[in-house]
PDB file of N, CA and C in Angstrom:
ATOM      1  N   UNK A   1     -64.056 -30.242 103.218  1.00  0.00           N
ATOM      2  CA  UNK A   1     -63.163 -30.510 104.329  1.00  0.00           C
ATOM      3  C   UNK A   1     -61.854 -31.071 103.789  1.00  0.00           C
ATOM      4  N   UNK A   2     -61.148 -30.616 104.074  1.00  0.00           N
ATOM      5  CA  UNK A   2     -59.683 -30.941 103.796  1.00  0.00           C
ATOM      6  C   UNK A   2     -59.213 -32.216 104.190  1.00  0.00           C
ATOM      7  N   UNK A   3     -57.882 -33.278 103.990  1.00  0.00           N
ATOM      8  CA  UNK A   3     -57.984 -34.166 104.399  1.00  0.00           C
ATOM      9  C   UNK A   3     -57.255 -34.388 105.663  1.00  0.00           C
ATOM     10  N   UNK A   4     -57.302 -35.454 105.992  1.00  0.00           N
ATOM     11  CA  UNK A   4     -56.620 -35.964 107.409  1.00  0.00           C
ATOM     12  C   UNK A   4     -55.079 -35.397 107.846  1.00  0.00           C
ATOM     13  N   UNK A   5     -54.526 -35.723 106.606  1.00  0.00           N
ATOM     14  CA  UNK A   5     -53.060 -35.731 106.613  1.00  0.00           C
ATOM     15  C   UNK A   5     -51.963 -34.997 105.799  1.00  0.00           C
ATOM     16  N   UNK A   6     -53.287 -34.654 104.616  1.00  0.00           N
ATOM     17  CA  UNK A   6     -52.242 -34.131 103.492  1.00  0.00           C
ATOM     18  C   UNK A   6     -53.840 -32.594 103.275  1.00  0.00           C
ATOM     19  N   UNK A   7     -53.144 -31.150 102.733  1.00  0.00           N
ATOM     20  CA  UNK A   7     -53.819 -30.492 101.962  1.00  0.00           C
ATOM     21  C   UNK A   7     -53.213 -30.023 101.086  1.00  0.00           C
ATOM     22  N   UNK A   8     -53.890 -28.952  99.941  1.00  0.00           N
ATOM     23  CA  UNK A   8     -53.001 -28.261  98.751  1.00  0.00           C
ATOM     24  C   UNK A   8     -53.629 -26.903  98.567  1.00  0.00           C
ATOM     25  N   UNK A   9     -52.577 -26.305  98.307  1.00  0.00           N
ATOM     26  CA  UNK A   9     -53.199 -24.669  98.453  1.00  0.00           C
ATOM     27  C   UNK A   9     -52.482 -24.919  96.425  1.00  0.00           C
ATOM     28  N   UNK A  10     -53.642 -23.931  95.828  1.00  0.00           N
ATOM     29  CA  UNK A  10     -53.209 -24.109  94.235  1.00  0.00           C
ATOM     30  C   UNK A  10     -53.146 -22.317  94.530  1.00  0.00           C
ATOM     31  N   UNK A  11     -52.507 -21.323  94.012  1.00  0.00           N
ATOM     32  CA  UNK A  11     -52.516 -20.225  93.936  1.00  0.00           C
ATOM     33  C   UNK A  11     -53.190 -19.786  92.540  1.00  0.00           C
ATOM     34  N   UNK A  12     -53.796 -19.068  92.749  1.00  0.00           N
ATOM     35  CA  UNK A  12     -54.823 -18.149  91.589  1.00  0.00           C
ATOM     36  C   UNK A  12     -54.811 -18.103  90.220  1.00  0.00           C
ATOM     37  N   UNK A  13     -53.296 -17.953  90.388  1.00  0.00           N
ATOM     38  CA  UNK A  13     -53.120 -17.638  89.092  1.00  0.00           C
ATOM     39  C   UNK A  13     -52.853 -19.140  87.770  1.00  0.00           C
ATOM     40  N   UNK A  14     -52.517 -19.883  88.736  1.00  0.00           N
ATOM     41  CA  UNK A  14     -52.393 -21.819  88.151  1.00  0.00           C
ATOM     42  C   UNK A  14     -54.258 -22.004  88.463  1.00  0.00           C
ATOM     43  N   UNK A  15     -54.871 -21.836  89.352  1.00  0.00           N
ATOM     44  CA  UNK A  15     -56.211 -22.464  89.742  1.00  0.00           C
ATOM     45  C   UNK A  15     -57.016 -22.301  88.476  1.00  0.00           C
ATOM     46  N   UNK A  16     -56.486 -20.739  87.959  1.00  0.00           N
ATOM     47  CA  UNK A  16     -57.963 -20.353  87.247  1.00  0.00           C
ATOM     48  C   UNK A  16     -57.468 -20.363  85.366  1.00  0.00           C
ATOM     49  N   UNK A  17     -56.399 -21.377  85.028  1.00  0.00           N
ATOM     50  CA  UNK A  17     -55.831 -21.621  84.142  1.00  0.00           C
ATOM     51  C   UNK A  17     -56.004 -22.762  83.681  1.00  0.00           C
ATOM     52  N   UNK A  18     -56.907 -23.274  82.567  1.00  0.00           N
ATOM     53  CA  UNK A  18     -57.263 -24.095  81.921  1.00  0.00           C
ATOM     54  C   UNK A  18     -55.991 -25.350  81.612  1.00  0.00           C
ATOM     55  N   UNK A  19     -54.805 -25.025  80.977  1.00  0.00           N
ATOM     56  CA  UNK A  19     -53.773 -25.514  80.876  1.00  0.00           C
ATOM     57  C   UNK A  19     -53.131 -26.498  81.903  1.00  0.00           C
ATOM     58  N   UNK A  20     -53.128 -25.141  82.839  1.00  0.00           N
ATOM     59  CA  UNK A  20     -52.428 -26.257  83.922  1.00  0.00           C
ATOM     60  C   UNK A  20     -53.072 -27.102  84.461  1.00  0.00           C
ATOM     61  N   UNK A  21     -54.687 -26.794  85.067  1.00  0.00           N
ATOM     62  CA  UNK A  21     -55.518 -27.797  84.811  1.00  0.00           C
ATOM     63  C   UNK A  21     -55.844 -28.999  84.659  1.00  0.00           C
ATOM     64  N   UNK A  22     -55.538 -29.277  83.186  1.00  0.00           N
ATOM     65  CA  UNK A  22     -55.240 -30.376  82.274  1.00  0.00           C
ATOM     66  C   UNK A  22     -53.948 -30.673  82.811  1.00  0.00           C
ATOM     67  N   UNK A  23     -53.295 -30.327  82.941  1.00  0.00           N
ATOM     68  CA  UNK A  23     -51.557 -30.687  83.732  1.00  0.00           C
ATOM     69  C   UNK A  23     -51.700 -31.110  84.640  1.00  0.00           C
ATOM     70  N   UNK A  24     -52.117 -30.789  85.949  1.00  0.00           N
ATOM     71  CA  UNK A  24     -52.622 -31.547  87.401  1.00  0.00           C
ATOM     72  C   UNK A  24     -53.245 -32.354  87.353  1.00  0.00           C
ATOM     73  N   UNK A  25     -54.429 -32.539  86.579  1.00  0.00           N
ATOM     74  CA  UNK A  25     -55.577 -33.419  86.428  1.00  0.00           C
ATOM     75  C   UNK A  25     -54.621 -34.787  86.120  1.00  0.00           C
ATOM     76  N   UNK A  26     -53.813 -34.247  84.728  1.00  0.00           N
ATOM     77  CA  UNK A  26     -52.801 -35.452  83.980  1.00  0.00           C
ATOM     78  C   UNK A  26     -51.924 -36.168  84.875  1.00  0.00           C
ATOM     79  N   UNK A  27     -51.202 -35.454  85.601  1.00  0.00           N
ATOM     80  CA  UNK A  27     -50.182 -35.618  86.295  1.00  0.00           C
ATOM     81  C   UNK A  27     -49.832 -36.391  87.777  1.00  0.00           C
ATOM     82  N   UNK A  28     -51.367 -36.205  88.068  1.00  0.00           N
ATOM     83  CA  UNK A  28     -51.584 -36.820  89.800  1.00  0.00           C
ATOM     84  C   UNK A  28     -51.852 -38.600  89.390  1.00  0.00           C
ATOM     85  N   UNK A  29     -51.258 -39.061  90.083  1.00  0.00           N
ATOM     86  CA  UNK A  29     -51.546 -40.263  89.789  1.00  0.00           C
ATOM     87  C   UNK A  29     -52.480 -40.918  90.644  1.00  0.00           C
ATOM     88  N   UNK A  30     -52.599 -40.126  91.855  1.00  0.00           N
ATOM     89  CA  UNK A  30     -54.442 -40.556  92.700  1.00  0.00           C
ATOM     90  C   UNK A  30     -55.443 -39.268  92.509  1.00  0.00           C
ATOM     91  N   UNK A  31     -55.261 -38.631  91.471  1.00  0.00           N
ATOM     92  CA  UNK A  31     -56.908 -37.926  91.124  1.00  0.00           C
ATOM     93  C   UNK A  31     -56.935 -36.955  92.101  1.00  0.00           C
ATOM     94  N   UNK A  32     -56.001 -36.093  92.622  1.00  0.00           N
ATOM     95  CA  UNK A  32     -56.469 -35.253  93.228  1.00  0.00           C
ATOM     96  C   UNK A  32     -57.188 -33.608  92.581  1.00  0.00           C
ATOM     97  N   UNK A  33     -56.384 -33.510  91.417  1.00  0.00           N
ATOM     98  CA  UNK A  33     -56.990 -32.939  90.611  1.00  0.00           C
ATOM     99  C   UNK A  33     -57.138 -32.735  89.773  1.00  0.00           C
ATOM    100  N   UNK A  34     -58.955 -32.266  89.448  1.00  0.00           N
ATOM    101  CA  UNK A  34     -59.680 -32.099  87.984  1.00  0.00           C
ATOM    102  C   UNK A  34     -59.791 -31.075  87.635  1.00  0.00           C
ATOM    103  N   UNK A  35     -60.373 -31.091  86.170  1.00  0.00           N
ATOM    104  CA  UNK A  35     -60.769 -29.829  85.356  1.00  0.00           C
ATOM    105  C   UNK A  35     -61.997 -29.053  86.032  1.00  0.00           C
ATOM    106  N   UNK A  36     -62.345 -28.205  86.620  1.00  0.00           N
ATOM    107  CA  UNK A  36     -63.995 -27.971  86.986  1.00  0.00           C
ATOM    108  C   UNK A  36     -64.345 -27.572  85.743  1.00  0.00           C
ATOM    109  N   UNK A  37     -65.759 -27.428  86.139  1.00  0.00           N
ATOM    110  CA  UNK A  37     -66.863 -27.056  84.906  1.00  0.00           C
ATOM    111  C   UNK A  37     -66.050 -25.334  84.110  1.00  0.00           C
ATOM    112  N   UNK A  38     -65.587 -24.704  84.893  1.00  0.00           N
ATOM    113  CA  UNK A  38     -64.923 -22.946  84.656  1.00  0.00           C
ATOM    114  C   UNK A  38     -63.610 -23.833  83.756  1.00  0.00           C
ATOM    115  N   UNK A  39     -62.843 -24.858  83.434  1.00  0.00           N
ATOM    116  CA  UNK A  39     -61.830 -24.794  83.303  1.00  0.00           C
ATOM    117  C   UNK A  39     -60.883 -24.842  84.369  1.00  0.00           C
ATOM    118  N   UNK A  40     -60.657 -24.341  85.568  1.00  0.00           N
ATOM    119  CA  UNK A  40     -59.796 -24.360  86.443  1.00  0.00           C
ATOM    120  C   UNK A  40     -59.721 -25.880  86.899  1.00  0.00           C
ATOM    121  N   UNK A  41     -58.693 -25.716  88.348  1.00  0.00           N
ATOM    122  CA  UNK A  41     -58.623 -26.577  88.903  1.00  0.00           C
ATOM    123  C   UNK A  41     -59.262 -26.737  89.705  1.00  0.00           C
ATOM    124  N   UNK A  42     -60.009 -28.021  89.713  1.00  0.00           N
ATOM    125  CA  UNK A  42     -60.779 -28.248  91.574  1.00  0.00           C
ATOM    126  C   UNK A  42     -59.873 -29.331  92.137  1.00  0.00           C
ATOM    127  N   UNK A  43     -59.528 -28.803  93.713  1.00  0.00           N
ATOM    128  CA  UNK A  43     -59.193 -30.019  93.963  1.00  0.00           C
ATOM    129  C   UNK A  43     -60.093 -31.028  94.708  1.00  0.00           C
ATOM    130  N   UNK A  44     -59.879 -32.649  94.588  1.00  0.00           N
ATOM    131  CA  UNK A  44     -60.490 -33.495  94.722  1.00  0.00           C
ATOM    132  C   UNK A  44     -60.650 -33.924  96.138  1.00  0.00           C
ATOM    133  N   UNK A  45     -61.196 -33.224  97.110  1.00  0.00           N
ATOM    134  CA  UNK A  45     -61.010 -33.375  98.227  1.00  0.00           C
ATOM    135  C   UNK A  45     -60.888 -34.592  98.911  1.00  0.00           C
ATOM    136  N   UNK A  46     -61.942 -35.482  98.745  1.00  0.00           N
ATOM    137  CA  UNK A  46     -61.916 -37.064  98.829  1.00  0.00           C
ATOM    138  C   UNK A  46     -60.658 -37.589  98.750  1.00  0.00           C
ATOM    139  N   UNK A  47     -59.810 -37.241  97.790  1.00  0.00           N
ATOM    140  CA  UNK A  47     -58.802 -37.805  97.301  1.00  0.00           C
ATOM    141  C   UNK A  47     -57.342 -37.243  98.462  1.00  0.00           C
ATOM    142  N   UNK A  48     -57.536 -36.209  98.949  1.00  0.00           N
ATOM    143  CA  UNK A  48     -56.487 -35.831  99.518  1.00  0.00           C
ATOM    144  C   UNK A  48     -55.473 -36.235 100.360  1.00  0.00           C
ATOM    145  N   UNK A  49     -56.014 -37.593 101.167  1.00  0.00           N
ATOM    146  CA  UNK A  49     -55.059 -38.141 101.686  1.00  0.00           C
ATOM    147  C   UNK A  49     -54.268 -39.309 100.961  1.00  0.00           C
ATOM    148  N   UNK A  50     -54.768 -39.391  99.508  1.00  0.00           N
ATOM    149  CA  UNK A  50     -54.484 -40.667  99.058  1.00  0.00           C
ATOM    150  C   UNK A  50     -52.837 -40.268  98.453  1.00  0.00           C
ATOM    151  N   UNK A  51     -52.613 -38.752  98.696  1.00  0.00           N
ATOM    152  CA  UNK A  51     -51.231 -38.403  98.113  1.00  0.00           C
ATOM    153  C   UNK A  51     -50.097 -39.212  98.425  1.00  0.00           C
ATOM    154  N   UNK A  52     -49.011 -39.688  97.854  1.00  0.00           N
ATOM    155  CA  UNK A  52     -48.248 -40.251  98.356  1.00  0.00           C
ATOM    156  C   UNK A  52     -46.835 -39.083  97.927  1.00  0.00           C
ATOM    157  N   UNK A  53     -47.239 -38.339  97.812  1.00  0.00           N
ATOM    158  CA  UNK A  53     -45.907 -37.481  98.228  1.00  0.00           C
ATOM    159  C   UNK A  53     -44.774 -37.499  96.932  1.00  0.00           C
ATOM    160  N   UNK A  54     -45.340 -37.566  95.366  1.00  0.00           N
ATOM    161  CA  UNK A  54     -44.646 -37.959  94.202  1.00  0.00           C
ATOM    162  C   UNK A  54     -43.954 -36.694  93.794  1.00  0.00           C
ATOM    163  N   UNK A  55     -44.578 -35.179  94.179  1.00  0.00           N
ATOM    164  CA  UNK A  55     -43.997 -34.118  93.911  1.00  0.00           C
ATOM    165  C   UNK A  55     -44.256 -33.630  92.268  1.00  0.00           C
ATOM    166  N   UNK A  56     -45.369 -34.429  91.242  1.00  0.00           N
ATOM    167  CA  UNK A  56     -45.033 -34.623  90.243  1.00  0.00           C
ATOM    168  C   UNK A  56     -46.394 -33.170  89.616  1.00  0.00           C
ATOM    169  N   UNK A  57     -47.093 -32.759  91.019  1.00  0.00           N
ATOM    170  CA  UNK A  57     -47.436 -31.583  90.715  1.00  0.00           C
ATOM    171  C   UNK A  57     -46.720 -30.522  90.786  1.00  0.00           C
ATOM    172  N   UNK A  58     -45.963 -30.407  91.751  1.00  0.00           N
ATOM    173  CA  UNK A  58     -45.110 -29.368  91.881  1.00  0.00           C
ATOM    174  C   UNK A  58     -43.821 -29.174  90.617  1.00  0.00           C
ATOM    175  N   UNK A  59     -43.685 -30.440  90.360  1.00  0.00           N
ATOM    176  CA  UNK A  59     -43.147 -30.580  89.094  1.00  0.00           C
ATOM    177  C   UNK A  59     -43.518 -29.657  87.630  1.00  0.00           C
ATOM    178  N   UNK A  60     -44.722 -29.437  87.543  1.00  0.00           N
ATOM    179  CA  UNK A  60     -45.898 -29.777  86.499  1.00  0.00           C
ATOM    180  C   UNK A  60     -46.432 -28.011  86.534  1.00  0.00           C
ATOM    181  N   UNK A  61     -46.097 -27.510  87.866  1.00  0.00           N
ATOM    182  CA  UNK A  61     -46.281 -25.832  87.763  1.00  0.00           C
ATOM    183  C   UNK A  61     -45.526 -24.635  88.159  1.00  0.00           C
ATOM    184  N   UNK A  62     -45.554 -23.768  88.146  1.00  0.00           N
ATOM    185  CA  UNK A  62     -44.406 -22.604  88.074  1.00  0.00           C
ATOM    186  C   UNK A  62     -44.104 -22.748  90.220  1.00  0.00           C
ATOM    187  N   UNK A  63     -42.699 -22.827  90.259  1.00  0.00           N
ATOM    188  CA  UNK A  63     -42.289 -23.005  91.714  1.00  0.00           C
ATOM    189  C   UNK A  63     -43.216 -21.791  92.367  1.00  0.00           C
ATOM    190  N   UNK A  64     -43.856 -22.522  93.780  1.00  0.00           N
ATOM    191  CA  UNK A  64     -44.329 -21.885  94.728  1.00  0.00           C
ATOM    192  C   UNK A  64     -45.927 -22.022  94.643  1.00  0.00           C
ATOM    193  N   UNK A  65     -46.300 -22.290  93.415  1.00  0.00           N
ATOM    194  CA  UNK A  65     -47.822 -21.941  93.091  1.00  0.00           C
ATOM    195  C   UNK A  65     -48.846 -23.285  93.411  1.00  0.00           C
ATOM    196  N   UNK A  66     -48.040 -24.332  94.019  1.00  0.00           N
ATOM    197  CA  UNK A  66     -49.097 -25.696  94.290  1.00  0.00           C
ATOM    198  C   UNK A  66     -48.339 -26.025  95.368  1.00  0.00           C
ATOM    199  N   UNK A  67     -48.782 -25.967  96.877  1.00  0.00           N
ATOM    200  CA  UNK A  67     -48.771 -26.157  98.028  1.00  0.00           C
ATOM    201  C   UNK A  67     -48.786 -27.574  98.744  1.00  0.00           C
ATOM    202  N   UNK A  68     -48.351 -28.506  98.698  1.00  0.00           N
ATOM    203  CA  UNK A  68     -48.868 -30.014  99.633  1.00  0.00           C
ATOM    204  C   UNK A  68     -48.478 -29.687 100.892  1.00  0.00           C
ATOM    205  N   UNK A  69     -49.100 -29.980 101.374  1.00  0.00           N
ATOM    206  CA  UNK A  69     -49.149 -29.460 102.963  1.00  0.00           C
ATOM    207  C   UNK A  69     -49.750 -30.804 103.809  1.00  0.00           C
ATOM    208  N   UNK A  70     -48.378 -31.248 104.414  1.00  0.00           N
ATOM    209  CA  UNK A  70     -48.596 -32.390 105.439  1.00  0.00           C
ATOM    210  C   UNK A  70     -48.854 -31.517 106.580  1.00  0.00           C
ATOM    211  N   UNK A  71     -50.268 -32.313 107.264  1.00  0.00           N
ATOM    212  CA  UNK A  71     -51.142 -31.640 108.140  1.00  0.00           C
ATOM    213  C   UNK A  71     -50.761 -32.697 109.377  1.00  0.00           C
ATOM    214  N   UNK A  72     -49.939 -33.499 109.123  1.00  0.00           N
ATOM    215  CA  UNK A  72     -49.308 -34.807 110.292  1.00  0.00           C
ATOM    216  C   UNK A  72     -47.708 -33.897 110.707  1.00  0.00           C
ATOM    217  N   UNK A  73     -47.380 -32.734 110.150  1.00  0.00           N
ATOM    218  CA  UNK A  73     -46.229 -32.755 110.600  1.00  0.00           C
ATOM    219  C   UNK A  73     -46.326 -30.809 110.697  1.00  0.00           C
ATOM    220  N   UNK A  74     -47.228 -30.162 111.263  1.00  0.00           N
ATOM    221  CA  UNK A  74     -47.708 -28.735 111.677  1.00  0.00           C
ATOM    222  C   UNK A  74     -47.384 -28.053 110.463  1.00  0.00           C
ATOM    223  N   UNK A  75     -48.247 -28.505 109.567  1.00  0.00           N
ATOM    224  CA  UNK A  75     -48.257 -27.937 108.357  1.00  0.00           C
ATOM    225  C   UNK A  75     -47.355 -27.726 106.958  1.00  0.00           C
ATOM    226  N   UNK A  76     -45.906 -28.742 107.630  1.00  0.00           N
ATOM    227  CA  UNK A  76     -44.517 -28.671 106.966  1.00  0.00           C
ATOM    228  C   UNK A  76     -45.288 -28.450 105.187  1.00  0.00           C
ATOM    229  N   UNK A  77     -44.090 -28.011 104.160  1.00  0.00           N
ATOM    230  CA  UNK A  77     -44.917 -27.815 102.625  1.00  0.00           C
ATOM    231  C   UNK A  77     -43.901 -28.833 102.313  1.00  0.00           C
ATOM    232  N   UNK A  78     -44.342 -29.614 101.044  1.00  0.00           N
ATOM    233  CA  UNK A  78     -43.110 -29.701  99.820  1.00  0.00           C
ATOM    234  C   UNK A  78     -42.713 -28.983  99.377  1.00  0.00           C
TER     235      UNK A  78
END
């Protein structure tokens, strides 16, 4: 289940990439996301509302491909 306020769409081609991965995992500073067992990204669902909106994933992967999606404001993206 997605969270209250905040979700993240990771697109395919970053999800199923070991690298970036390790980059998101590194980069989130509330744990939203880890390495899964495949290497990819899982995101940390638990964690999803704890975003505070740092941008430092979107930073961290090729523009367009990591989604934050405030679910308090009809879906607006970063």
């Amino acid at each position: 289940m997605p969270g209250l306020f905040i979700d993240v769409e990771v697109a395919p081609e970053v999800a199923s990439d070991p690298a970036y991965a390790a980059r998101l995992e590194e980069v989130c500073p509330v744990d939203i996301y880890a390495v899964g067992p495949d290497g990819g990204v899982t995101v940390v669902e638990e964690n999803l509302d704890e975003c505070v909106l740092c941008r430092l994933c979107l930073d961290a992967t090729p523009e367009g491909t990591v989604r934050v999606k405030k679910l308090y404001e009809d879906g607006a993206t970063l």
